[in-house]
PDB file of N, CA and C in Angstrom:
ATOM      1  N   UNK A   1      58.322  23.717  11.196  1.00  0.00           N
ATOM      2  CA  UNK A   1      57.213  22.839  10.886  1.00  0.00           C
ATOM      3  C   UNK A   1      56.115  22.945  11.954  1.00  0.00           C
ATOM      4  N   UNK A   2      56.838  23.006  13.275  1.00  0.00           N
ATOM      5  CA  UNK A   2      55.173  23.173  14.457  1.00  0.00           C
ATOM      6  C   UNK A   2      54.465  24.244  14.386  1.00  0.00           C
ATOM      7  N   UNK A   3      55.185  25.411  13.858  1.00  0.00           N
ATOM      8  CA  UNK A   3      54.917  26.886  13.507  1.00  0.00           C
ATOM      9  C   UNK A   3      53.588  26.879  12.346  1.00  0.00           C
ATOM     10  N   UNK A   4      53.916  25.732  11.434  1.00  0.00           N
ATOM     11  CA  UNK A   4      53.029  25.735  10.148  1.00  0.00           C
ATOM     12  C   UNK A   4      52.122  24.776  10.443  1.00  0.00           C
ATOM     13  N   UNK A   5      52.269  24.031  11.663  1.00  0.00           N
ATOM     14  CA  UNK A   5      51.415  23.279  12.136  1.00  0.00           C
ATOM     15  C   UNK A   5      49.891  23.996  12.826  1.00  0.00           C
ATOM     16  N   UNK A   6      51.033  24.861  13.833  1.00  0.00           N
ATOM     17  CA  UNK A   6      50.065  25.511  14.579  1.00  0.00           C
ATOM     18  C   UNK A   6      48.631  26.669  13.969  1.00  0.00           C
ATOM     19  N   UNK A   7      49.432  27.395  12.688  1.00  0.00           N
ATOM     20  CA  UNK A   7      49.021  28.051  12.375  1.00  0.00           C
ATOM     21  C   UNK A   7      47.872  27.415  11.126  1.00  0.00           C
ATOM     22  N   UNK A   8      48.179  26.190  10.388  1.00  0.00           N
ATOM     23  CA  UNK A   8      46.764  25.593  10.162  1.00  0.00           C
ATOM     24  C   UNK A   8      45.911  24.892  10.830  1.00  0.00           C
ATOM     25  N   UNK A   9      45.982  24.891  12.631  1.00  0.00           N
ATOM     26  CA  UNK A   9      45.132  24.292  13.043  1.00  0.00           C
ATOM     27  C   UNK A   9      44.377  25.977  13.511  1.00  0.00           C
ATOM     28  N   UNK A  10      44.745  26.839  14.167  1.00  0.00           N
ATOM     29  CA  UNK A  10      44.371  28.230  14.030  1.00  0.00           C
ATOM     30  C   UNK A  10      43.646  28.651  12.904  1.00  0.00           C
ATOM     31  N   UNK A  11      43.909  28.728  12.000  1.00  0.00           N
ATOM     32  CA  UNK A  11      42.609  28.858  10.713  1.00  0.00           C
ATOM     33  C   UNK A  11      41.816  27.856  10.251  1.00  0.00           C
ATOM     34  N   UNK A  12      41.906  26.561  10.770  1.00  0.00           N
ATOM     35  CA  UNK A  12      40.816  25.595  10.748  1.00  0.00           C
ATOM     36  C   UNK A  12      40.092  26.089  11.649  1.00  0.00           C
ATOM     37  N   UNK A  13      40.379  26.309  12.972  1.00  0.00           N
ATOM     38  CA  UNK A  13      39.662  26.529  14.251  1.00  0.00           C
ATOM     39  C   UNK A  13      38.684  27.827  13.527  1.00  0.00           C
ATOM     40  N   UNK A  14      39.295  28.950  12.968  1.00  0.00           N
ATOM     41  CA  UNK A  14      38.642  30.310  13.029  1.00  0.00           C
ATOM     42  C   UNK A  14      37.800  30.140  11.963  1.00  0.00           C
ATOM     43  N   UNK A  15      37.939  28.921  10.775  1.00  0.00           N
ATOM     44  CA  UNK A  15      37.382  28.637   9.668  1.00  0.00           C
ATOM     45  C   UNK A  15      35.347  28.173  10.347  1.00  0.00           C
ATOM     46  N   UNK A  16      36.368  27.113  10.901  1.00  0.00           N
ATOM     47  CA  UNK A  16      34.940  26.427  12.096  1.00  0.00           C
ATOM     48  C   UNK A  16      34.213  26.686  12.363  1.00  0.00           C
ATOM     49  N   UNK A  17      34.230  28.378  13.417  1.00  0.00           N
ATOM     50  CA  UNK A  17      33.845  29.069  14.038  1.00  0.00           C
ATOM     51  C   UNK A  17      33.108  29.839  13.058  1.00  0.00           C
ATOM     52  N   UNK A  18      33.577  29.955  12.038  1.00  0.00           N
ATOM     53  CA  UNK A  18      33.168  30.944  11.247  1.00  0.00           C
ATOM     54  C   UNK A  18      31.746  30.417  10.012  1.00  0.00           C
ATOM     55  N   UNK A  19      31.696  29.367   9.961  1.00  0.00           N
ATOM     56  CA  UNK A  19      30.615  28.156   9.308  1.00  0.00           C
ATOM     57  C   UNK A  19      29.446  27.980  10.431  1.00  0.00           C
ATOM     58  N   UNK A  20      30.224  27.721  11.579  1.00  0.00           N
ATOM     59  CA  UNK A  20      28.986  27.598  12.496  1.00  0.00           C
ATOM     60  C   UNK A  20      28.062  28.821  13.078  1.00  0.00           C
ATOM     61  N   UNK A  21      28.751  29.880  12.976  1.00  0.00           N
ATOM     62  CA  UNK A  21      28.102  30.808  13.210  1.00  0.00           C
ATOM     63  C   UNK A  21      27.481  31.273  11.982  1.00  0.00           C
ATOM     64  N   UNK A  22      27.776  31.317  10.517  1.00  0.00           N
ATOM     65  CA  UNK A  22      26.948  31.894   9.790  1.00  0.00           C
ATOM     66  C   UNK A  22      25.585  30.819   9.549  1.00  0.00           C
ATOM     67  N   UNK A  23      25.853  29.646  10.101  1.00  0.00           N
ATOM     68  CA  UNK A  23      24.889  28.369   9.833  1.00  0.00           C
ATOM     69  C   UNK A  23      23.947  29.037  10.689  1.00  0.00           C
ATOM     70  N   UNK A  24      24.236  29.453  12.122  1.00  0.00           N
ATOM     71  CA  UNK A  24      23.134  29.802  13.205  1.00  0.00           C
ATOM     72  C   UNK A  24      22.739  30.849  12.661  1.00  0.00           C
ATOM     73  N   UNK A  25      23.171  32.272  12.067  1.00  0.00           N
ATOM     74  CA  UNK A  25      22.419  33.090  11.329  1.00  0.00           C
ATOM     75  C   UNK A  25      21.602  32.858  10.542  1.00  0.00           C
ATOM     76  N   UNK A  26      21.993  31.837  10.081  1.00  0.00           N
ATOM     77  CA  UNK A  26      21.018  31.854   8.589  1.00  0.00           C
ATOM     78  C   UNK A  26      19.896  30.986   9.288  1.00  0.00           C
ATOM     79  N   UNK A  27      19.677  30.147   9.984  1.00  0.00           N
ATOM     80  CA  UNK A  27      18.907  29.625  10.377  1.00  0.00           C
ATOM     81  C   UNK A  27      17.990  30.531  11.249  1.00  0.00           C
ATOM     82  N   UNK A  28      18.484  31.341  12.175  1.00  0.00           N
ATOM     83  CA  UNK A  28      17.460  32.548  12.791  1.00  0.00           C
ATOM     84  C   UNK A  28      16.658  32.853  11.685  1.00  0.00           C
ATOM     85  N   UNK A  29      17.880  33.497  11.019  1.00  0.00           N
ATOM     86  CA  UNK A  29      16.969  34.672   9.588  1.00  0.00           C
ATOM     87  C   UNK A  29      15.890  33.583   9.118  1.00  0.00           C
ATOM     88  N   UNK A  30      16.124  32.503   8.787  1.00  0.00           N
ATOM     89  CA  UNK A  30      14.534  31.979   8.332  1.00  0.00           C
ATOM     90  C   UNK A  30      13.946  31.559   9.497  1.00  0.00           C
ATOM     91  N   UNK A  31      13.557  31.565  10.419  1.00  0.00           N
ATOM     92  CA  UNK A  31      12.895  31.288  11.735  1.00  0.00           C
ATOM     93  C   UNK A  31      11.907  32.680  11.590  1.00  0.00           C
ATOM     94  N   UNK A  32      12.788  33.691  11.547  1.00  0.00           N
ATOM     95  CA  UNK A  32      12.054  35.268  11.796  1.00  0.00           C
ATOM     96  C   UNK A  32      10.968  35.231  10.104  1.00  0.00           C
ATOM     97  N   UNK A  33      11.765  34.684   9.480  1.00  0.00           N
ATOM     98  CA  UNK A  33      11.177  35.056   7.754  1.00  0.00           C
ATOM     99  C   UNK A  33       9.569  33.907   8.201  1.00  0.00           C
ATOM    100  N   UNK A  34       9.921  32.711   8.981  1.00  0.00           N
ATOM    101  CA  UNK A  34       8.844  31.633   8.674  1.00  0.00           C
ATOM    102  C   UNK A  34       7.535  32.423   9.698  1.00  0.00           C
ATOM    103  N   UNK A  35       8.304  32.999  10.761  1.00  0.00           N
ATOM    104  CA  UNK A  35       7.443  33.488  11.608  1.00  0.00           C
ATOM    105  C   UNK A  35       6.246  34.654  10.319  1.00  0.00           C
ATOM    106  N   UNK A  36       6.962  35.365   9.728  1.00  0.00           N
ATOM    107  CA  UNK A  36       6.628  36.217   9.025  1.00  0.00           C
ATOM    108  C   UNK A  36       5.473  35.815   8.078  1.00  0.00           C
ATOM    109  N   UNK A  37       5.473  34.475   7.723  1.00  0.00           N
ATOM    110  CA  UNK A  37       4.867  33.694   6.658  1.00  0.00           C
ATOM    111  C   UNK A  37       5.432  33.992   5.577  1.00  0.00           C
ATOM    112  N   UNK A  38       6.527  34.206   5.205  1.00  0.00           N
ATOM    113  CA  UNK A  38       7.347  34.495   3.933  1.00  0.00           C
ATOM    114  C   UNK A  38       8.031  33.677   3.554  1.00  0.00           C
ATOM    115  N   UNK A  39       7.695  32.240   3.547  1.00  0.00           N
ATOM    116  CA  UNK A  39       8.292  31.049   3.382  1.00  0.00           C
ATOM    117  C   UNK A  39       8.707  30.875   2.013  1.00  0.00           C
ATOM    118  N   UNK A  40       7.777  31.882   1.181  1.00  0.00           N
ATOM    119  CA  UNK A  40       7.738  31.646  -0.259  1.00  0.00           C
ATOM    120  C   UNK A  40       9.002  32.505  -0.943  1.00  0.00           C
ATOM    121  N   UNK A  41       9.209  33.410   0.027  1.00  0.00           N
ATOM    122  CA  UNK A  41       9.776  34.767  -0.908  1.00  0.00           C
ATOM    123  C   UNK A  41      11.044  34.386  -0.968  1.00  0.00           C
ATOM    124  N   UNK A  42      11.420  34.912  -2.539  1.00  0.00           N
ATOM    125  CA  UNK A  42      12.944  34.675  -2.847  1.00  0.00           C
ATOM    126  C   UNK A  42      14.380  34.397  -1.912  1.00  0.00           C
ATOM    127  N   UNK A  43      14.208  35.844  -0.985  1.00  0.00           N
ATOM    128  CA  UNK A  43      15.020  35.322   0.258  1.00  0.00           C
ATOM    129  C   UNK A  43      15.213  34.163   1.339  1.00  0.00           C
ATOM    130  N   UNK A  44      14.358  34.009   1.196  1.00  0.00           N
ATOM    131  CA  UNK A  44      13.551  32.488   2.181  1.00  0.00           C
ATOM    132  C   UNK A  44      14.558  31.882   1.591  1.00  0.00           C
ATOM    133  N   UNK A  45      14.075  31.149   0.254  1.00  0.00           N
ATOM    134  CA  UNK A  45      14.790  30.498  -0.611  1.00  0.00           C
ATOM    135  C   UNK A  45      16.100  30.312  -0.420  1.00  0.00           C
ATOM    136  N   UNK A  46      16.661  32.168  -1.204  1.00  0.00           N
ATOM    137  CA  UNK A  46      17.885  31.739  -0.810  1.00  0.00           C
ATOM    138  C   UNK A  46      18.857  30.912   0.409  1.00  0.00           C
ATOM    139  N   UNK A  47      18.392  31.490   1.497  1.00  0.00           N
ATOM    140  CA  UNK A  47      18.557  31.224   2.721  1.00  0.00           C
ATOM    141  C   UNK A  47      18.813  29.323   2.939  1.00  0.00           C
ATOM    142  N   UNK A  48      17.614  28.761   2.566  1.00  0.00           N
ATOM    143  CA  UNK A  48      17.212  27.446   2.391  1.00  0.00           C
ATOM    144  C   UNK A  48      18.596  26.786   1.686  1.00  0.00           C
ATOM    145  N   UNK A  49      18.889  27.196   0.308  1.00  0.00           N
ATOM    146  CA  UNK A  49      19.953  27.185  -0.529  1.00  0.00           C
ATOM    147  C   UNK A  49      21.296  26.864   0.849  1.00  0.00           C
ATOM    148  N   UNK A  50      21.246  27.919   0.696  1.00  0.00           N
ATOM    149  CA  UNK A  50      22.917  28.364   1.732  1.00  0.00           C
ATOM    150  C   UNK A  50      22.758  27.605   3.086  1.00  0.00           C
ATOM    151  N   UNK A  51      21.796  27.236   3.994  1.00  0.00           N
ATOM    152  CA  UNK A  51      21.217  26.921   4.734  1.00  0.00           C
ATOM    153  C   UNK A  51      21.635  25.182   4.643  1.00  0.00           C
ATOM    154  N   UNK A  52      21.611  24.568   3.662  1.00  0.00           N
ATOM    155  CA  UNK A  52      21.729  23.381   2.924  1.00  0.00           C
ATOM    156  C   UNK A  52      23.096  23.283   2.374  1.00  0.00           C
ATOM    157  N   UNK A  53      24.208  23.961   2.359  1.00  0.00           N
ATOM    158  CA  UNK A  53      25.463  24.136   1.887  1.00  0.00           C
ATOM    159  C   UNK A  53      25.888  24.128   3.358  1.00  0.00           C
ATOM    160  N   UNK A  54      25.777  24.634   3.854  1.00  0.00           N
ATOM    161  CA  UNK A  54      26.283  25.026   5.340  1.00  0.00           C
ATOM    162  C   UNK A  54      26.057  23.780   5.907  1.00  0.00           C
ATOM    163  N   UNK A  55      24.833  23.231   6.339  1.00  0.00           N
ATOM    164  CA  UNK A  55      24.293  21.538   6.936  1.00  0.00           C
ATOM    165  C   UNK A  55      25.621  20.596   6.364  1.00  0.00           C
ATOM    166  N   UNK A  56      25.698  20.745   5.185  1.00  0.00           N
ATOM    167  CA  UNK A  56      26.694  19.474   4.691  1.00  0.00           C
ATOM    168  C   UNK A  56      28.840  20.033   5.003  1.00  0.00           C
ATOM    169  N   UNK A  57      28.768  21.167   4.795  1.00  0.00           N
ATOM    170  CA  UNK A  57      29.705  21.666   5.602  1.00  0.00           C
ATOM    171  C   UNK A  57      30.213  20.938   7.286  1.00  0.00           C
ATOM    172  N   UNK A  58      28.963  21.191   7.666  1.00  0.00           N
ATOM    173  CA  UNK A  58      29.678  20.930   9.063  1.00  0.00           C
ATOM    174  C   UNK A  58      28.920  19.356   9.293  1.00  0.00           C
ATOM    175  N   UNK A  59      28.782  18.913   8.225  1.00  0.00           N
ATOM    176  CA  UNK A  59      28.655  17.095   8.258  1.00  0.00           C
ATOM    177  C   UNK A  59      29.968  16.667   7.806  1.00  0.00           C
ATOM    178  N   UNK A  60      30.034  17.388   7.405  1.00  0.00           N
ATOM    179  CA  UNK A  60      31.888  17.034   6.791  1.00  0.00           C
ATOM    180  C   UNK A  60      32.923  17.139   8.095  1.00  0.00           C
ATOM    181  N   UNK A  61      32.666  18.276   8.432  1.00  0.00           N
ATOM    182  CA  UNK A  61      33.469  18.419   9.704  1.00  0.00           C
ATOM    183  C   UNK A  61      32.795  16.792  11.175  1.00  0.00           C
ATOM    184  N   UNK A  62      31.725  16.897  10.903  1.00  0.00           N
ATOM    185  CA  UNK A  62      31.249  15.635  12.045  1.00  0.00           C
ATOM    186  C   UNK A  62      31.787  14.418  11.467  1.00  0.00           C
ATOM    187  N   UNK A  63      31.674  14.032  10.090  1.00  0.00           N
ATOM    188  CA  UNK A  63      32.128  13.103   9.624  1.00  0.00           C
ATOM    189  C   UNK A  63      33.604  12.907   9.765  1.00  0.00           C
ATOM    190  N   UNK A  64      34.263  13.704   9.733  1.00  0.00           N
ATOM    191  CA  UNK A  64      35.759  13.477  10.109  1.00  0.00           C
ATOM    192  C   UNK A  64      36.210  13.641  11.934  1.00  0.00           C
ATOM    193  N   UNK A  65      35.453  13.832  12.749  1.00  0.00           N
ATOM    194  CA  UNK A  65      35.393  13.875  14.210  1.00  0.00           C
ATOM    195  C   UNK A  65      36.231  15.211  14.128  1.00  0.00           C
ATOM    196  N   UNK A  66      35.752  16.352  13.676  1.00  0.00           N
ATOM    197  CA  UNK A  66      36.544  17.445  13.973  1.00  0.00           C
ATOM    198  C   UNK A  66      35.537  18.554  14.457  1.00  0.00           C
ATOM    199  N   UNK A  67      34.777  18.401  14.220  1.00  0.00           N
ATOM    200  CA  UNK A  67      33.401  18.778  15.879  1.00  0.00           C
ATOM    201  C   UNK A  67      32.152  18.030  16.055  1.00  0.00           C
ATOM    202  N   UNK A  68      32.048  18.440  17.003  1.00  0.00           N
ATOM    203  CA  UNK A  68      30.634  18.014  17.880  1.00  0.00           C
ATOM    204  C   UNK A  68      29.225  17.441  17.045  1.00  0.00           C
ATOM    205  N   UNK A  69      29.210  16.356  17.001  1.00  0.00           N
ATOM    206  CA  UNK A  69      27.727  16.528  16.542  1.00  0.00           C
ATOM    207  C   UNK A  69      26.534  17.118  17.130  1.00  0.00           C
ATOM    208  N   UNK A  70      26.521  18.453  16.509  1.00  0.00           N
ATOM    209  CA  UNK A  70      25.071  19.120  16.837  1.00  0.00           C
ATOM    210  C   UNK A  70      24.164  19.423  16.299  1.00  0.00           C
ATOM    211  N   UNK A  71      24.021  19.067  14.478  1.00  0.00           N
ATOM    212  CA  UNK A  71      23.041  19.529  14.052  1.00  0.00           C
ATOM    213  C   UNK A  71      21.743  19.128  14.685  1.00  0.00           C
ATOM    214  N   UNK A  72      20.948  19.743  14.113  1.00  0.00           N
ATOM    215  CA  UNK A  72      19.430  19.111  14.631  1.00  0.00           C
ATOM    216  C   UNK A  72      18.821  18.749  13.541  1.00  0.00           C
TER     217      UNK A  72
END
């Protein structure tokens, strides 16, 4: 049982890691796109989309005290 313990707190952890970092990508990528003035273009968009999936992701995770509150 600590074995199956350990190993879903290990893929929560790598899950984590893995949300927060594509959150900070996607947020560059439209930083570089806004710099660009391409606020409009489809990709933008998408970005915005996923960008907004990701935000409530790791509100979920703040909401349950299982990380840091850092959004901005």
């Amino acid at each position: 049982m600590e074995k199956d313990n350990q190993k879903r707190l290990e893929a929560f952890e790598k899950m984590l890691a893995s949300v927060s970092e594509e959150y900070n990508d996607i947020v560059s990528r439209m930083e570089r796109l806004k710099a660009q003035e391409k606020v409009k273009s489809v990709t933008y968009q998408q970005l915005l989309a996923r960008k907004l999936m990701y935000t409530n992701m790791l509100a979920l995770y703040e909401l349950y005290d299982l990380r840091d509150k850092q959004l901005k």
